[in-house]
Structure formats: C-alpha cells, structure tokens
Protein backbone atom coordinates (compact mmCIF):
# COMPACT_ATOMS: atom_id res chain seq x y z
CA UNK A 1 70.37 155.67 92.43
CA UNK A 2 71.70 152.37 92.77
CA UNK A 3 72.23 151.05 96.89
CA UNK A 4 74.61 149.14 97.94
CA UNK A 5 73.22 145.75 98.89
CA UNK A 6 75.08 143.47 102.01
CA UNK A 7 76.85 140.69 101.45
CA UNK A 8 75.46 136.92 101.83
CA UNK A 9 76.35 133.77 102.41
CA UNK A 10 76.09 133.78 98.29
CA UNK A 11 78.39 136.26 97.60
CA UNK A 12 81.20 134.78 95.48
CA UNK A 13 83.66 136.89 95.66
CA UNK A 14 86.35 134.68 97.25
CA UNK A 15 86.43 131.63 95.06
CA UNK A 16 84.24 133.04 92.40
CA UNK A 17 82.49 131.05 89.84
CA UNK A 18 82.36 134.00 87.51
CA UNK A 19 84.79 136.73 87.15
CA UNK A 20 83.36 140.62 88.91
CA UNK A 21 83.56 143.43 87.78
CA UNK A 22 85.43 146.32 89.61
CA UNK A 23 85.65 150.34 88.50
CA UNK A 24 88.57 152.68 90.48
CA UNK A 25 89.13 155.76 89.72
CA UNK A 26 92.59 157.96 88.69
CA UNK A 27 92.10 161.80 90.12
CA UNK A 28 95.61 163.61 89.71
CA UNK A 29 96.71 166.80 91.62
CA UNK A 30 100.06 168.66 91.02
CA UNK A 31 101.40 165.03 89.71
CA UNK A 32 100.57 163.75 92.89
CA UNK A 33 97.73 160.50 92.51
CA UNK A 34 94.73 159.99 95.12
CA UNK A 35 95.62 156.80 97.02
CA UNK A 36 93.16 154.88 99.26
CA UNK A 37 94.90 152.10 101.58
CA UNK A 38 92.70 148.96 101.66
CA UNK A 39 91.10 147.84 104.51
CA UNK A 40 89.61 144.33 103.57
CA UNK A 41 90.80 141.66 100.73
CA UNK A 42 91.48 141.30 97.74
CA UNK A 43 94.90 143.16 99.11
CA UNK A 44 94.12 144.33 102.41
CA UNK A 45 96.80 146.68 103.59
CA UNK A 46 97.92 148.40 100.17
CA UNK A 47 97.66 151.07 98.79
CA UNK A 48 95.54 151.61 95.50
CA UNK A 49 93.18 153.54 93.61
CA UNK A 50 89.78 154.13 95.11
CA UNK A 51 87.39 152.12 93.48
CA UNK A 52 85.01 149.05 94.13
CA UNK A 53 81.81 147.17 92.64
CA UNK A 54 79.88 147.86 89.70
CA UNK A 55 76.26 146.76 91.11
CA UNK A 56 73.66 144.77 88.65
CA UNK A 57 72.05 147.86 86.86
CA UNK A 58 74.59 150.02 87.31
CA UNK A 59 76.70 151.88 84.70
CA UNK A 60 80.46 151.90 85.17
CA UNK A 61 81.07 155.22 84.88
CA UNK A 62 78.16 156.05 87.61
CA UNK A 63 80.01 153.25 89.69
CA UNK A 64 83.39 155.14 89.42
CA UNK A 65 81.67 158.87 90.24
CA UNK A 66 79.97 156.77 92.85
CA UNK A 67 82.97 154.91 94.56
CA UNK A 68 85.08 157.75 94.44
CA UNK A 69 82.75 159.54 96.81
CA UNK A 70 82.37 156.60 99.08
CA UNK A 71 85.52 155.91 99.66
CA UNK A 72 87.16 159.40 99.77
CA UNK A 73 84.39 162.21 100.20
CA UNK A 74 85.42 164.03 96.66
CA UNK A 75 82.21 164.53 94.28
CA UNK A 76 83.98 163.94 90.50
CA UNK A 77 83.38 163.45 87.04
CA UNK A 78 84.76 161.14 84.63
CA UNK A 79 87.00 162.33 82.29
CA UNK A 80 87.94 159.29 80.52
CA UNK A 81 88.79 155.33 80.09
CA UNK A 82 91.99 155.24 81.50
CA UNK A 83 92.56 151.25 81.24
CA UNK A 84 91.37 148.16 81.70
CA UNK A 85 92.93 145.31 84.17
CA UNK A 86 92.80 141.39 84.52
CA UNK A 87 92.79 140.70 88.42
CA UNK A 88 93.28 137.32 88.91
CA UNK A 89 94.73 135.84 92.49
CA UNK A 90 95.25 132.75 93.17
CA UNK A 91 95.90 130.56 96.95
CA UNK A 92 98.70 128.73 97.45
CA UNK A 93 97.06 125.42 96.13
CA UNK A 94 97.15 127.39 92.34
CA UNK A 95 93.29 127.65 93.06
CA UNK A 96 91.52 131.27 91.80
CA UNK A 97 90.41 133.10 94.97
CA UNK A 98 89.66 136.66 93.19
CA UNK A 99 89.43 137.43 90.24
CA UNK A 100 88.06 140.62 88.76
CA UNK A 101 87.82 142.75 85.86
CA UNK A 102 88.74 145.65 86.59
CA UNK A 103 87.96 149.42 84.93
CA UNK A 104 89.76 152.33 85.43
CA UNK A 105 88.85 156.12 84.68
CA UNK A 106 90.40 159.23 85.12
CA UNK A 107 88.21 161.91 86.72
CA UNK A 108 88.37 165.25 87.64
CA UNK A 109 87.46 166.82 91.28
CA UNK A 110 83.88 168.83 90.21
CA UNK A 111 82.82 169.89 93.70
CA UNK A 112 84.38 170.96 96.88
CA UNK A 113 88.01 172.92 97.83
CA UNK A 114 90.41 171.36 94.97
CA UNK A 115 93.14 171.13 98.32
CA UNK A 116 91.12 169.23 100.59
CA UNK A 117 92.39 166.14 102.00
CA UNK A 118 90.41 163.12 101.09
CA UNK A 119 87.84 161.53 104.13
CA UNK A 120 88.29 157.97 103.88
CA UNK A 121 85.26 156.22 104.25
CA UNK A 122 85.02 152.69 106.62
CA UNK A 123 86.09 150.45 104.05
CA UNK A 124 89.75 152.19 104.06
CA UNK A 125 92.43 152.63 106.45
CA UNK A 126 93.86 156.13 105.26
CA UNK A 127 93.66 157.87 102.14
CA UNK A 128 95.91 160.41 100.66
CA UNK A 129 97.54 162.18 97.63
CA UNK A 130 101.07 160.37 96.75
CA UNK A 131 103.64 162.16 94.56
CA UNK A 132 104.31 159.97 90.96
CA UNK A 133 107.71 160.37 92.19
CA UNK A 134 107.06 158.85 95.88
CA UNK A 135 104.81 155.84 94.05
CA UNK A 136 107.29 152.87 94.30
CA UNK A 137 108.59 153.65 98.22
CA UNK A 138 104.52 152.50 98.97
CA UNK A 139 102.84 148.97 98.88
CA UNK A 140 100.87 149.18 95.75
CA UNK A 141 98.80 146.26 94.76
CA UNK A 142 99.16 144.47 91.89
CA UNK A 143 96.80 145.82 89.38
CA UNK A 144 97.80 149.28 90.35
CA UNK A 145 101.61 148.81 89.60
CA UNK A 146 100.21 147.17 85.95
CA UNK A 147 98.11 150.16 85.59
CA UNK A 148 100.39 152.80 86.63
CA UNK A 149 103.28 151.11 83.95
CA UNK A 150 100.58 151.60 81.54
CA UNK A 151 100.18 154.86 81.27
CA UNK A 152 104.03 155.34 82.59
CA UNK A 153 103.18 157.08 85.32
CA UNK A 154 105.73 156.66 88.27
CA UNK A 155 107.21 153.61 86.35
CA UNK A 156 108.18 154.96 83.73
C-alpha cells in the first residue's frame, strides 16, 4: 500500500511547474451524489466529489478506492471511467496557481450499511449525499459543475 507522504517546502502544488494529477470519485444513491465540502485549496469551502492525489507509484484506480475511504469512511470499488477534467486556476495577475488533471470514476459502495452517512475525514468540513435535483442550490466547484454537465446529471 501506498502512504501518504507530508508536504514540503517542495511541494508545488500552488504555482506548479508541472501539471498533478488528481482522481475523485462518483458513488450514486437513490439519484442522490456523495458530496464532500472542501476544507483546504484548490476551492476551499465547496462542495465536490471526494477525491485527491494520485501518489508516485500509485495506480489511479487504487487512488480513487483509496481517497474515497479517506475522505468519507465508505470501502468501494470502481465501476468505471466516468471523465476526465482540465483544472486550471489562475490569480488575479493571469498567473497559474493550480492546475491539475483530474480523473473521475464511478464506484460502487462494496462494504458497510449501503444507508450510512459518510464520516468525513480531517481534510473535509462535512460530507453528505445531495439529491441531482438539489445540485445547483450548493457551491460546487468548478470541475464538478463541468463534470456533472458531462454526463447531464443535475444540469441537464
């Protein structure tokens, strides 16, 4: 298993030189989509899929199964590719501050009560299951909104 390692004074995530690569994951219940709200930037303070860092060696699909645990306590598999998104934010001076590749998979709930509400781990404010319907009343980030018009779910 791959462990997390702790940020340094090299990490270049802000102001990268290179783009990263993130994984998040879809898991669906009664048309109602897992949401995690973001505790630390890129987007602090909206709402999107759980997800986070694919880690040198790592697969993305083990990344996804991996992140969706962290961040919400659900064990679940991959089901499949569900789409890929360009991240890219930039400051006010038109300068990139994050930018990210980012891949996106639905999964399925393999362990556990299927009604349990999701744990949110440290890294998230709340976490919760949002009707399609009830998607555009929250603050979604960017990417998510691109996704979700994607696959025409809640934006239809």
């Amino acid at each position: 298993m791959v462990r997390k390692k702790k940020l340094t004074a090299y990490d270049t995530r802000k102001y990268p030189v290179r783009p990263h690569i993130g994984v998040g994951i879809l898991l669906i219940r009664d048309n109602k989509l897992l949401l995690v709200k973001r505790k630390y930037d890129p987007d602090a303070e909206y709402w999107s899929i759980p997800g986070g860092h694919l880690e040198l060696g790592e697969r993305t699909v083990h990344a996804a199964e991996r992140e969706g645990f962290e961040e919400t306590g659900f064990k679940v598999k991959i089901v499949k590719l569900a789409g890929l998104i360009d991240k890219i934010m930039y400051d006010k001076n038109g300068k990139i501050e994050y930018h990210y590749v980012l891949i996106n998979y639905f999964v399925e709930q393999i362990e556990g009560d299927p009604n349990q509400a999701p744990i949110p781990d440290s890294d998230a404010l709340k976490a919760k299951f949002v009707p399609f319907e009830d998607l555009k009343s929250y603050r979604l980030t960017d990417s998510l909104i691109e996704l979700l018009k994607k696959l025409k779910i809640g934006y239809e």
